[in-house]
PDB file of N, CA and C in Angstrom:
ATOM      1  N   UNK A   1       0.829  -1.191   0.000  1.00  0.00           N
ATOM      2  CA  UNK A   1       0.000   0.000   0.000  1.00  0.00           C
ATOM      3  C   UNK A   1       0.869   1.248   0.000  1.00  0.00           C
ATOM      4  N   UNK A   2       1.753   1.019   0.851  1.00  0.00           N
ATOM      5  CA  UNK A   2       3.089   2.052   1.058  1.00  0.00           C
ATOM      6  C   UNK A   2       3.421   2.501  -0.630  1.00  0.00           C
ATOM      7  N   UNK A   3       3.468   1.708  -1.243  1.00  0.00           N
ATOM      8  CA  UNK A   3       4.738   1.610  -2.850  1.00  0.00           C
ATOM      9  C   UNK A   3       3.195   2.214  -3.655  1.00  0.00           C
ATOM     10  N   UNK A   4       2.163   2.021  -3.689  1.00  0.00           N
ATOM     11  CA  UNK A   4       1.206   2.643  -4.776  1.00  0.00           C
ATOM     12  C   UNK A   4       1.172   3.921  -3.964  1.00  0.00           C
ATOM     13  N   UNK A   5       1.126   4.255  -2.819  1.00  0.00           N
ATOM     14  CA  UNK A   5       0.566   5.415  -2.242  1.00  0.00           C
ATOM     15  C   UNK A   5       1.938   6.172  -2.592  1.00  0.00           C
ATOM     16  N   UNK A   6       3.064   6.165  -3.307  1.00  0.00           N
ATOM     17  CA  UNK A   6       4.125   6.830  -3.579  1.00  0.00           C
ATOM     18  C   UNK A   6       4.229   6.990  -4.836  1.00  0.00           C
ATOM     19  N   UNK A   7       3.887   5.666  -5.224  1.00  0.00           N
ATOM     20  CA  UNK A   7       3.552   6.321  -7.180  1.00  0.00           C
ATOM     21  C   UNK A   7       2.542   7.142  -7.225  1.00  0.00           C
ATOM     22  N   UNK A   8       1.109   7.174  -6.830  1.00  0.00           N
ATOM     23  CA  UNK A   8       0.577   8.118  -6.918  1.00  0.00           C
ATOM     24  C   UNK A   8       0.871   9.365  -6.618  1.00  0.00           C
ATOM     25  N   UNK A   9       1.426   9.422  -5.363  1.00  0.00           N
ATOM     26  CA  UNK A   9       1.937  11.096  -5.352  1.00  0.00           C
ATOM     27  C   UNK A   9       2.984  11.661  -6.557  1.00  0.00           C
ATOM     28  N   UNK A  10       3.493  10.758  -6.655  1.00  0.00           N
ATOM     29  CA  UNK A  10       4.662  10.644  -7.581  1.00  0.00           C
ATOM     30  C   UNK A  10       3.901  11.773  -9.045  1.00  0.00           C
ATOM     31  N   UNK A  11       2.771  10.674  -9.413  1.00  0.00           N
ATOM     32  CA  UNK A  11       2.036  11.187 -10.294  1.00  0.00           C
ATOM     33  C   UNK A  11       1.521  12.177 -10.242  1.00  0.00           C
ATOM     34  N   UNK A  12       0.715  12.538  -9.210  1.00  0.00           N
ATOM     35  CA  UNK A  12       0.444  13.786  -8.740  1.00  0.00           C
ATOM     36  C   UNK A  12       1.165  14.765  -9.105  1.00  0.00           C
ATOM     37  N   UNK A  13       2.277  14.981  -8.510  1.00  0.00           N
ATOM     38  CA  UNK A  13       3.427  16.067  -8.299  1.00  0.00           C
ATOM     39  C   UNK A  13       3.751  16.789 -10.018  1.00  0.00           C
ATOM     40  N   UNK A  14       3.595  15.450 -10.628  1.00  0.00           N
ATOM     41  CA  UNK A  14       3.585  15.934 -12.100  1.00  0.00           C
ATOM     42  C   UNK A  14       2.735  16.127 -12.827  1.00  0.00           C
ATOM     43  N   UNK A  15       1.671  16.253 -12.243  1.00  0.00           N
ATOM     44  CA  UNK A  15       0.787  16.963 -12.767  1.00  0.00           C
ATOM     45  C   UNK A  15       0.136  18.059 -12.533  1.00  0.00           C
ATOM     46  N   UNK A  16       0.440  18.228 -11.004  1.00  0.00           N
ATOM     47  CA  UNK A  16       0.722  19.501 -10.198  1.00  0.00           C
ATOM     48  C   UNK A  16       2.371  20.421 -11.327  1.00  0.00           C
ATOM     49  N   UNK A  17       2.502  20.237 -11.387  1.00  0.00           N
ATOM     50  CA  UNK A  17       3.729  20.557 -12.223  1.00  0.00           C
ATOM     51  C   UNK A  17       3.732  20.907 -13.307  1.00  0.00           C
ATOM     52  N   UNK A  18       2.618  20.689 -13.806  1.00  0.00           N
ATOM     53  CA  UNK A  18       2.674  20.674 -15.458  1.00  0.00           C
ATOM     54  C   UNK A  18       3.791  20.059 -16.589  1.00  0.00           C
ATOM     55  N   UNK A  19       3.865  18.998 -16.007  1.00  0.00           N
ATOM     56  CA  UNK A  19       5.062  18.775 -16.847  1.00  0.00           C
ATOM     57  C   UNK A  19       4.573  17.811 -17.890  1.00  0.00           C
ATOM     58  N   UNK A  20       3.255  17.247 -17.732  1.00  0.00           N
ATOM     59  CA  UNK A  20       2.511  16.255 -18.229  1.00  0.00           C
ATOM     60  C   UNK A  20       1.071  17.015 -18.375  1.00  0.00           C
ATOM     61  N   UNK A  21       0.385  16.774 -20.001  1.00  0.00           N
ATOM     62  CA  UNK A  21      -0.810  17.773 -20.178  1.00  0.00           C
ATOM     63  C   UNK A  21      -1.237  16.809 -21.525  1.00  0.00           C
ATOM     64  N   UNK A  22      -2.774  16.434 -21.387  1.00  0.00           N
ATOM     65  CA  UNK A  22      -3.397  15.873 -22.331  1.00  0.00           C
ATOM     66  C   UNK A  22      -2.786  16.252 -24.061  1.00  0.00           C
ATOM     67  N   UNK A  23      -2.398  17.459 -23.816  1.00  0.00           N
ATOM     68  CA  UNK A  23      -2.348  17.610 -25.372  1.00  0.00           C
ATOM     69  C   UNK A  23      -1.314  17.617 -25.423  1.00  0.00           C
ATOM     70  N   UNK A  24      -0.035  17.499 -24.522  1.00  0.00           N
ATOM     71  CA  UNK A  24       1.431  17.291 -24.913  1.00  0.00           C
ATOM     72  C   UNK A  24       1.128  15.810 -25.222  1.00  0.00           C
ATOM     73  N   UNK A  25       0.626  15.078 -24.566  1.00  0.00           N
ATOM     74  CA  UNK A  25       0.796  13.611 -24.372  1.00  0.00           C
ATOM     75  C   UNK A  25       0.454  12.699 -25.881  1.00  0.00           C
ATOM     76  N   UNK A  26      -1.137  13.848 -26.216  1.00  0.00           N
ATOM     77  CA  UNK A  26      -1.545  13.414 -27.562  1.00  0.00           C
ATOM     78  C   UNK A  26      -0.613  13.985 -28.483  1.00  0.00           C
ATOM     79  N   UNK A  27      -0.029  14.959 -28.888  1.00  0.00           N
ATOM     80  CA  UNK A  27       0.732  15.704 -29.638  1.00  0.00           C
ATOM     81  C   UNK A  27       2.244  14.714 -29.730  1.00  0.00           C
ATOM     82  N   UNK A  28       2.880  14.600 -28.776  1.00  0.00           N
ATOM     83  CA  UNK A  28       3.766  13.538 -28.794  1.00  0.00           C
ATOM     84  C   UNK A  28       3.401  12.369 -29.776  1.00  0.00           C
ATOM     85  N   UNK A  29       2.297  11.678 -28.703  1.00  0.00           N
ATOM     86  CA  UNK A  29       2.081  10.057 -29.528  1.00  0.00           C
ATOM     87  C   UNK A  29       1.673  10.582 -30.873  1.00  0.00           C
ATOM     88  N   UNK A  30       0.839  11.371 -31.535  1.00  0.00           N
ATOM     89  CA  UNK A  30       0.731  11.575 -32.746  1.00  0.00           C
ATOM     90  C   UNK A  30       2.099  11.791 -33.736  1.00  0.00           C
ATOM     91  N   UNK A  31       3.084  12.406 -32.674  1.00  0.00           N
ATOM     92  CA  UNK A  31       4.431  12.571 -33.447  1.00  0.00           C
ATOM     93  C   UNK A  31       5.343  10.825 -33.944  1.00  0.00           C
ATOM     94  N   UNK A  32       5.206  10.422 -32.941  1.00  0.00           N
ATOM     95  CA  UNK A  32       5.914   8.787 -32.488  1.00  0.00           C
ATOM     96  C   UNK A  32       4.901   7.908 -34.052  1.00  0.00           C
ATOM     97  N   UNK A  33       4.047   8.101 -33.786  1.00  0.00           N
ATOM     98  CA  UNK A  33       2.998   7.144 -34.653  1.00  0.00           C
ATOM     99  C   UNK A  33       3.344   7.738 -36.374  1.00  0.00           C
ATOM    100  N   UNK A  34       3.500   8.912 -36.622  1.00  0.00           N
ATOM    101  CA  UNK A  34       3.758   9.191 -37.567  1.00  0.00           C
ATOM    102  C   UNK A  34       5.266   8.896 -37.901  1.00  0.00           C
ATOM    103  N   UNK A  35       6.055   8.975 -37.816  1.00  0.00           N
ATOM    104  CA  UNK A  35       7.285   8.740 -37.606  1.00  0.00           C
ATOM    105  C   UNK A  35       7.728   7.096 -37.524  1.00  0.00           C
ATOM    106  N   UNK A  36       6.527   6.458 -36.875  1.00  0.00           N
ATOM    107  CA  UNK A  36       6.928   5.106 -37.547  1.00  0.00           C
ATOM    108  C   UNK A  36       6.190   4.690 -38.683  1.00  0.00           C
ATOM    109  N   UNK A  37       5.078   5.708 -38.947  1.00  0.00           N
ATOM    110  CA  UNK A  37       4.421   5.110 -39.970  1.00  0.00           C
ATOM    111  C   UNK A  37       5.462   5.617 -41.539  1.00  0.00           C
ATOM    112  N   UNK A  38       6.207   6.717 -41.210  1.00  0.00           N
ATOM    113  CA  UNK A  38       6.931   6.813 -41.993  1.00  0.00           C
ATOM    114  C   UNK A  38       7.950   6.289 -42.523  1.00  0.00           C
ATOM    115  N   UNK A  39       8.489   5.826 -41.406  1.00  0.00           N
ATOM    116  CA  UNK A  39       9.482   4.544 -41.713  1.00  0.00           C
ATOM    117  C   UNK A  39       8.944   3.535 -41.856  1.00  0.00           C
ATOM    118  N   UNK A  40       7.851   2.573 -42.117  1.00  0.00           N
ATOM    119  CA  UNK A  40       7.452   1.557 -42.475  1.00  0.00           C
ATOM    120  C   UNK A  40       7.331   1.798 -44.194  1.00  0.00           C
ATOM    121  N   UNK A  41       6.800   3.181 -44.074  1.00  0.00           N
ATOM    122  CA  UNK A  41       7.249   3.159 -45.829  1.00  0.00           C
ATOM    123  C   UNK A  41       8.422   3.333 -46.655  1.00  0.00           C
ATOM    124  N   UNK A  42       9.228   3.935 -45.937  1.00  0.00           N
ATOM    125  CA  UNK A  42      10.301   4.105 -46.874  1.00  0.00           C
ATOM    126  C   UNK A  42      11.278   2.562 -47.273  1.00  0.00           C
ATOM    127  N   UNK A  43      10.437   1.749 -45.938  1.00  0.00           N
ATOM    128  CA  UNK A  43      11.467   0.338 -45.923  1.00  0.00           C
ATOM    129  C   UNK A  43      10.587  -0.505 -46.794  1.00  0.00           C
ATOM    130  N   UNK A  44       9.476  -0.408 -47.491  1.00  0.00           N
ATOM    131  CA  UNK A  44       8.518  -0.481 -48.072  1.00  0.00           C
ATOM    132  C   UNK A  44       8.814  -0.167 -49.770  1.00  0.00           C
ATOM    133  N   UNK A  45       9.447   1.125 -49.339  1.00  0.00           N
ATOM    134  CA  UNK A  45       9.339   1.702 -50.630  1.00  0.00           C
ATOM    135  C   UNK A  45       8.067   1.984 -51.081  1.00  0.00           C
ATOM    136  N   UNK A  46       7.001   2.472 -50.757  1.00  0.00           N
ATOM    137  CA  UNK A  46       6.181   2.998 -51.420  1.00  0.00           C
ATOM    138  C   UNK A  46       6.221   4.827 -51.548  1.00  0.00           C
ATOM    139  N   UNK A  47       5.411   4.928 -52.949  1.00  0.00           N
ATOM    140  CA  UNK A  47       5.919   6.339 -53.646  1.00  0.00           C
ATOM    141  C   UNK A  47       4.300   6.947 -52.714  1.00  0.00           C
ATOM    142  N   UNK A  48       4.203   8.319 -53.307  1.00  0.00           N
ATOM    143  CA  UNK A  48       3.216   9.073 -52.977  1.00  0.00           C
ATOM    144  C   UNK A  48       2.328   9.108 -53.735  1.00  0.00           C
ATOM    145  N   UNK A  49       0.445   9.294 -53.725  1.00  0.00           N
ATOM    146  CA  UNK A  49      -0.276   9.870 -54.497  1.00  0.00           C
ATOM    147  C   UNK A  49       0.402  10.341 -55.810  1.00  0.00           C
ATOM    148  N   UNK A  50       0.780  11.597 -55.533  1.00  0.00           N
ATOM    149  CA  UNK A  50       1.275  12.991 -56.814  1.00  0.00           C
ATOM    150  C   UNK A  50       2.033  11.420 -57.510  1.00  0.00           C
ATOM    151  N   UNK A  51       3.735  10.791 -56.798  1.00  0.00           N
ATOM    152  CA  UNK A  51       4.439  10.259 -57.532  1.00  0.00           C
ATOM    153  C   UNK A  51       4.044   8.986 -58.336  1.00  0.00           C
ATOM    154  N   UNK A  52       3.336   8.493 -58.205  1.00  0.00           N
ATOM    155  CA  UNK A  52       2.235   7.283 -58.746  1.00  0.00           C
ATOM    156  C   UNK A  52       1.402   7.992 -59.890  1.00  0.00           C
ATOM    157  N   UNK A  53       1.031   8.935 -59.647  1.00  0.00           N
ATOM    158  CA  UNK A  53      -0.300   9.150 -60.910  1.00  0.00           C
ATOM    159  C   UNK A  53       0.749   9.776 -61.697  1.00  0.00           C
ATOM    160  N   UNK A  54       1.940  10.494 -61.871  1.00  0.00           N
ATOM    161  CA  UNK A  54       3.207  10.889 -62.643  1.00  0.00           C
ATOM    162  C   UNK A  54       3.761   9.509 -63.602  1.00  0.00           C
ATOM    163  N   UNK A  55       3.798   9.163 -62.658  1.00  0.00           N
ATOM    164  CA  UNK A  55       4.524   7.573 -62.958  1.00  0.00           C
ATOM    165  C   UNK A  55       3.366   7.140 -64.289  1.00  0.00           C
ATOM    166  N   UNK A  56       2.615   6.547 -63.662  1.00  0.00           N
ATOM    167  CA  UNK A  56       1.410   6.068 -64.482  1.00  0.00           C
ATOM    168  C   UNK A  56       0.945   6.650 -65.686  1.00  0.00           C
ATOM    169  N   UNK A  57       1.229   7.954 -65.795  1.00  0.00           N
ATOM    170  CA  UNK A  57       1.041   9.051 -66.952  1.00  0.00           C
ATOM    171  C   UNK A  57       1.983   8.680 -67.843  1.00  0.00           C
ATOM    172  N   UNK A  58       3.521   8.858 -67.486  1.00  0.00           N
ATOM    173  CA  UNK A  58       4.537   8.421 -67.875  1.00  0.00           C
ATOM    174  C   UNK A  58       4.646   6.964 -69.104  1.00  0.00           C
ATOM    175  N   UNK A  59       4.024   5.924 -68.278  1.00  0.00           N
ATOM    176  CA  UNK A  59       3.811   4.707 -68.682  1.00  0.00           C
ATOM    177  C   UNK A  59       2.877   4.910 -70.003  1.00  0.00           C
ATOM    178  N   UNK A  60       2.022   5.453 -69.359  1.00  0.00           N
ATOM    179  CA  UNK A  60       1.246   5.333 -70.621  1.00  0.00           C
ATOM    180  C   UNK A  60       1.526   5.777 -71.644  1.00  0.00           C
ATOM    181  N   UNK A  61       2.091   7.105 -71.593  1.00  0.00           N
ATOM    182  CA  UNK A  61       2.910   7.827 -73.087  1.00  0.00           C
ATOM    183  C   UNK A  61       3.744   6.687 -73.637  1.00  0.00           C
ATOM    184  N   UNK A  62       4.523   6.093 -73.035  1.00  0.00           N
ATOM    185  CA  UNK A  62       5.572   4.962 -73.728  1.00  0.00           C
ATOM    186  C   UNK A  62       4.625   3.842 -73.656  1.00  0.00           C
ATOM    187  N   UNK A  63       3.866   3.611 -73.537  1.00  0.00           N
ATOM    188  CA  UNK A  63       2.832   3.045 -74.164  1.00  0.00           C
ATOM    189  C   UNK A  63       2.485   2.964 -75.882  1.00  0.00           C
ATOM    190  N   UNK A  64       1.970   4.324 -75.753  1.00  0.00           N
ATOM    191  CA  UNK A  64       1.334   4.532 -76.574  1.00  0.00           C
ATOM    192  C   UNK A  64       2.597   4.624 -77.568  1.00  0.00           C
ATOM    193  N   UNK A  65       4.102   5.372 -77.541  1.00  0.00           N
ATOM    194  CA  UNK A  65       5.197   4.990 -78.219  1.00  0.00           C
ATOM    195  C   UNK A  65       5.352   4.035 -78.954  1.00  0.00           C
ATOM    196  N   UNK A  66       5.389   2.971 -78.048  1.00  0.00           N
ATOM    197  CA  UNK A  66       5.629   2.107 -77.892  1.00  0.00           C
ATOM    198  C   UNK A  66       4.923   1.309 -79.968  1.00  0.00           C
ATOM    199  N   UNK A  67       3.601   1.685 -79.719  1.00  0.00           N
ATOM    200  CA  UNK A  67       2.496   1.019 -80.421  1.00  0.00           C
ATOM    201  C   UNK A  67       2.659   1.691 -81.589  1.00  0.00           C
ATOM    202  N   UNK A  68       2.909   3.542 -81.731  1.00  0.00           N
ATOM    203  CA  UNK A  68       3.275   3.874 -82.980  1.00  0.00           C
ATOM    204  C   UNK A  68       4.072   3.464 -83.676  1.00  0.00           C
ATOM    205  N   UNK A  69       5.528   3.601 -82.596  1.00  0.00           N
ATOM    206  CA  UNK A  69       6.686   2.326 -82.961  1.00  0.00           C
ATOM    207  C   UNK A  69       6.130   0.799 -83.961  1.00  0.00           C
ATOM    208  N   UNK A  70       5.247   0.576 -82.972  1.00  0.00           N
ATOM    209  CA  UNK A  70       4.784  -1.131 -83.887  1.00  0.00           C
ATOM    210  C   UNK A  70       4.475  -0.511 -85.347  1.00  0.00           C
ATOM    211  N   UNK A  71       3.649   0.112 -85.595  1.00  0.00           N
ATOM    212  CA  UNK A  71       2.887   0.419 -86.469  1.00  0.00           C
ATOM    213  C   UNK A  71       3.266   1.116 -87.327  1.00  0.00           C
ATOM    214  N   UNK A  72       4.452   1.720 -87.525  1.00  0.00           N
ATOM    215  CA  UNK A  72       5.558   2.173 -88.132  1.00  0.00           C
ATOM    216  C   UNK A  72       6.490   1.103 -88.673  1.00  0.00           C
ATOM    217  N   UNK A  73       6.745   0.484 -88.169  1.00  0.00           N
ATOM    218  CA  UNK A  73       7.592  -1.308 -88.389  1.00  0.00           C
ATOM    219  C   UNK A  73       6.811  -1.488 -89.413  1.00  0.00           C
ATOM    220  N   UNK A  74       5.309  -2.030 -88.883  1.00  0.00           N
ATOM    221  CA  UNK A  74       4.409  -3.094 -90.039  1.00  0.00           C
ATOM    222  C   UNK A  74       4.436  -1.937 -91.294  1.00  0.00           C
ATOM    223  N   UNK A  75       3.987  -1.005 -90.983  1.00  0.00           N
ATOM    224  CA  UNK A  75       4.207   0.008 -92.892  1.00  0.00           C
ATOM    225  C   UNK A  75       5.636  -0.450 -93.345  1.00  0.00           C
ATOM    226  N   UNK A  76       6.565   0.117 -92.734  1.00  0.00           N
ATOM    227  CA  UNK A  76       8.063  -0.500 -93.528  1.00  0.00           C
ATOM    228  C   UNK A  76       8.032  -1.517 -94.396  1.00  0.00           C
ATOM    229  N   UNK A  77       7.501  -2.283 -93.430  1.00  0.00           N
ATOM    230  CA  UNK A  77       8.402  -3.826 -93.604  1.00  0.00           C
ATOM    231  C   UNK A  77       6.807  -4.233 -95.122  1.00  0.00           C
ATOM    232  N   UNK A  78       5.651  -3.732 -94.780  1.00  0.00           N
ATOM    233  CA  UNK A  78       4.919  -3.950 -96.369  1.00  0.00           C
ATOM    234  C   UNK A  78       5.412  -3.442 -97.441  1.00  0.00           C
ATOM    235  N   UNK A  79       6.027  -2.198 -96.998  1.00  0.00           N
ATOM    236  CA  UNK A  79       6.634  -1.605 -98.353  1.00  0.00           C
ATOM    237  C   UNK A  79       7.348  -2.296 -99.056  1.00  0.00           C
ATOM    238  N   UNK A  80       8.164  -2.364 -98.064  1.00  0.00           N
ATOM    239  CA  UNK A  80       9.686  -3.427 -98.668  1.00  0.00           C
ATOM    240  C   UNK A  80       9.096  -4.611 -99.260  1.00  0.00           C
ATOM    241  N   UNK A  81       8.272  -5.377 -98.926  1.00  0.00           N
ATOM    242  CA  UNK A  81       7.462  -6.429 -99.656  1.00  0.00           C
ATOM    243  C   UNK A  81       7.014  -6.152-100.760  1.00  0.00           C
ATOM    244  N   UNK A  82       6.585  -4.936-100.711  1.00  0.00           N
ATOM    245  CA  UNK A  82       5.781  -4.901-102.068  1.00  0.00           C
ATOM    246  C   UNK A  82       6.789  -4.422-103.570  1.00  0.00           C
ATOM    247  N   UNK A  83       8.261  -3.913-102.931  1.00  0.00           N
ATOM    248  CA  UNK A  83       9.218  -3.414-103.721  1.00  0.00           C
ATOM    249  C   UNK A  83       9.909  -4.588-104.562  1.00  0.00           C
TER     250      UNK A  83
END
């Protein structure tokens, strides 16, 4: 009873104190939580929103390259057949 009745004051004192305050406490853990959530991605490797729909834009132009390319080949190569 002695050892809780000393942590509690314990606790007390710091909160008498201000050294401990709901919104430091939340403000902290919101910092901690972000901060690992950030490092779970980078070990992840995942890109962002913006860098994904860039990406994907990207792709598709060389895509579509890609297919004029084909289709440029097949004219050639009839010509030459037909020469």
């Amino acid at each position: 009873m002695k050892n809780s009745r000393f942590v509690f004051d314990k606790i007390t004192k710091l909160f008498e104190q201000g050294l401990i305050s709901s919104r430091d406490l939340t403000t902290e853990l919101i910092t901690i939580l972000k901060s690992k959530r950030d490092e779970i991605v980078f070990k992840m490797k995942l890109v962002s929103k913006d860098e994904f729909e860039v990406l994907s834009k990207r792709v598709d132009n060389l895509e579509k390259d890609i297919q004029k390319l084909k289709i440029q080949k097949k004219k050639k190569i009839k010509q030459v057949k037909k020469s």
